[in-house]
C-alpha atoms as a PDB file:
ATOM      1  CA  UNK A   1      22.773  -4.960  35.030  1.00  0.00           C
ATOM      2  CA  UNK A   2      26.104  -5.440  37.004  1.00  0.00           C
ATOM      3  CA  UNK A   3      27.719  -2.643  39.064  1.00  0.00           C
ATOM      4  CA  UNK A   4      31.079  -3.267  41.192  1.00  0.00           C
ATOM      5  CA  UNK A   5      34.629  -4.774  40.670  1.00  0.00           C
ATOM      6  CA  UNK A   6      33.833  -7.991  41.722  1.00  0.00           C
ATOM      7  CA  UNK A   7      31.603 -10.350  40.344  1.00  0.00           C
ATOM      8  CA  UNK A   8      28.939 -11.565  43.184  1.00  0.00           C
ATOM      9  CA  UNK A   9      29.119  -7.837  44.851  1.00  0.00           C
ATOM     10  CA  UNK A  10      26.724  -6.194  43.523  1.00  0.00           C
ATOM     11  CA  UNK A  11      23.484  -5.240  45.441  1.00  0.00           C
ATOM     12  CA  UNK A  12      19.714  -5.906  45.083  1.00  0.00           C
ATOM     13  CA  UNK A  13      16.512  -4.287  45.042  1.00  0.00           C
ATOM     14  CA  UNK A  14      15.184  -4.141  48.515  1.00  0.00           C
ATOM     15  CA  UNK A  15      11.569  -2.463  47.665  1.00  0.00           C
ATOM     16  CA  UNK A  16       9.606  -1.745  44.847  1.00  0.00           C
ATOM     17  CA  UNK A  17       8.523   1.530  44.419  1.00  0.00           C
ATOM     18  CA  UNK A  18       4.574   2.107  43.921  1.00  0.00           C
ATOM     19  CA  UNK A  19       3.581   3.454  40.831  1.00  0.00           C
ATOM     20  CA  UNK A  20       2.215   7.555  41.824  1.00  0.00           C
ATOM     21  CA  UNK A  21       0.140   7.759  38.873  1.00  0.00           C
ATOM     22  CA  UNK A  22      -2.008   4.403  39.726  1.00  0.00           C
ATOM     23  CA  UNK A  23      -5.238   5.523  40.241  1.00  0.00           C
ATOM     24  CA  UNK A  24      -5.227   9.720  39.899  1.00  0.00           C
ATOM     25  CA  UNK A  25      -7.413   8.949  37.233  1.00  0.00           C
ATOM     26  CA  UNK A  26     -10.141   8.241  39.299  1.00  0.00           C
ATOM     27  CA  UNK A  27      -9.295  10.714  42.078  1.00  0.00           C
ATOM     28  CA  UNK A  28     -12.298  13.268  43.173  1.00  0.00           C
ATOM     29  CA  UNK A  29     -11.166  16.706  42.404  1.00  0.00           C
ATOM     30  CA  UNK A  30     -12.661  20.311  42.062  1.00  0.00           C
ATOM     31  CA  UNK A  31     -11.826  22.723  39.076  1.00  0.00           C
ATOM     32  CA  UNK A  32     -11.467  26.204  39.788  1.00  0.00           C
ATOM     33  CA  UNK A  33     -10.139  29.323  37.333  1.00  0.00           C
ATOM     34  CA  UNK A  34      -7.421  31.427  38.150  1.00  0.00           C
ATOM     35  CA  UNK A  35     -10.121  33.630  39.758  1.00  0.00           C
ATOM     36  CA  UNK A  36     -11.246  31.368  42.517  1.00  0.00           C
ATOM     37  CA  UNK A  37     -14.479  30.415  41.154  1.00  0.00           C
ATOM     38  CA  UNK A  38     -15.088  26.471  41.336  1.00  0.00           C
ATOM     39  CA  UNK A  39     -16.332  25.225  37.874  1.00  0.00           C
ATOM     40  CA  UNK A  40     -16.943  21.644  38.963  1.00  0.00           C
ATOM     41  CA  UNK A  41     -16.970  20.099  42.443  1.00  0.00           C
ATOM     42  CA  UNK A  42     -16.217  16.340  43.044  1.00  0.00           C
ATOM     43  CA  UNK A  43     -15.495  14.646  39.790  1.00  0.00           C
ATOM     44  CA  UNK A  44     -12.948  12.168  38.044  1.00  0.00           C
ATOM     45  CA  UNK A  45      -9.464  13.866  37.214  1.00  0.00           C
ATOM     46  CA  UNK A  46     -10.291  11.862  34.439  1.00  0.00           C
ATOM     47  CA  UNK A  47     -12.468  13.943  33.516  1.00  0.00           C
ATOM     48  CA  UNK A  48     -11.900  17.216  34.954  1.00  0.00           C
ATOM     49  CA  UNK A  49     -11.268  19.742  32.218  1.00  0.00           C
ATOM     50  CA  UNK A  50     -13.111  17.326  29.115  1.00  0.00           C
ATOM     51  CA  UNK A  51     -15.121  20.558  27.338  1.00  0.00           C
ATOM     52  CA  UNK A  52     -13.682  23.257  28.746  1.00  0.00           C
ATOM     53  CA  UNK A  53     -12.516  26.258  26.821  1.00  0.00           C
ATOM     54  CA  UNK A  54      -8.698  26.807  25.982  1.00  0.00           C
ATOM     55  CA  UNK A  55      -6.909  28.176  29.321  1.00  0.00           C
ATOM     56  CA  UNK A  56      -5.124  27.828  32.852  1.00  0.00           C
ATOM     57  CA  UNK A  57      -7.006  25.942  35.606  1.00  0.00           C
ATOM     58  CA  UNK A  58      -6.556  24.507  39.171  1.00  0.00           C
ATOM     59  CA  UNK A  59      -7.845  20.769  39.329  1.00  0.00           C
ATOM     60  CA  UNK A  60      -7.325  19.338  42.815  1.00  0.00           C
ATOM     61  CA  UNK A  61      -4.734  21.728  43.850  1.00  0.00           C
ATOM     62  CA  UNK A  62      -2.568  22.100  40.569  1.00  0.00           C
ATOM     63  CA  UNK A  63      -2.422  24.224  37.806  1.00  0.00           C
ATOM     64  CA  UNK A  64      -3.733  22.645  34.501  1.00  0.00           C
ATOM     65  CA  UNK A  65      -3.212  24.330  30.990  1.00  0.00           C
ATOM     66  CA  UNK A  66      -5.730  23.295  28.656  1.00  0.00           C
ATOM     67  CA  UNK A  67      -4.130  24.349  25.077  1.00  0.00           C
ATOM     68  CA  UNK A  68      -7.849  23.763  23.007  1.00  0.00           C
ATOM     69  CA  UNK A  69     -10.598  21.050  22.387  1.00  0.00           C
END
């Protein structure tokens, strides 16, 4: 892809930008409800909110909506 008037102008990439998802799978989070109470302490994102019941929870500090399983 070619941006500028004149042919020979145009810039390159300098960097590459790391991929932010690379390894979240495998992150240690907790899971709490929107009560406070923690559900699960230290396991895989991956696997944070596998059986759990249709709602809203916090996994590592975000809110998660699990719509049903």
């Amino acid at each position: 892809y070619y941006v500028g008037t004149k042919r020979g102008s145009g810039t390159g990439i300098d960097g590459t930008i790391a991929d932010k998802t690379a390894g979240v799978e495998a992150e240690i989070v907790d899971v709490y409800d929107l009560t406070g109470v923690c559900l699960r302490k230290q396991v895989r994102r991956a696997d944070a909110v596998k059986g759990l019941k249709k709602g809203i929870y916090v996994v590592g500090g975000k809110k998660v909506i699990v719509a049903g399983n």
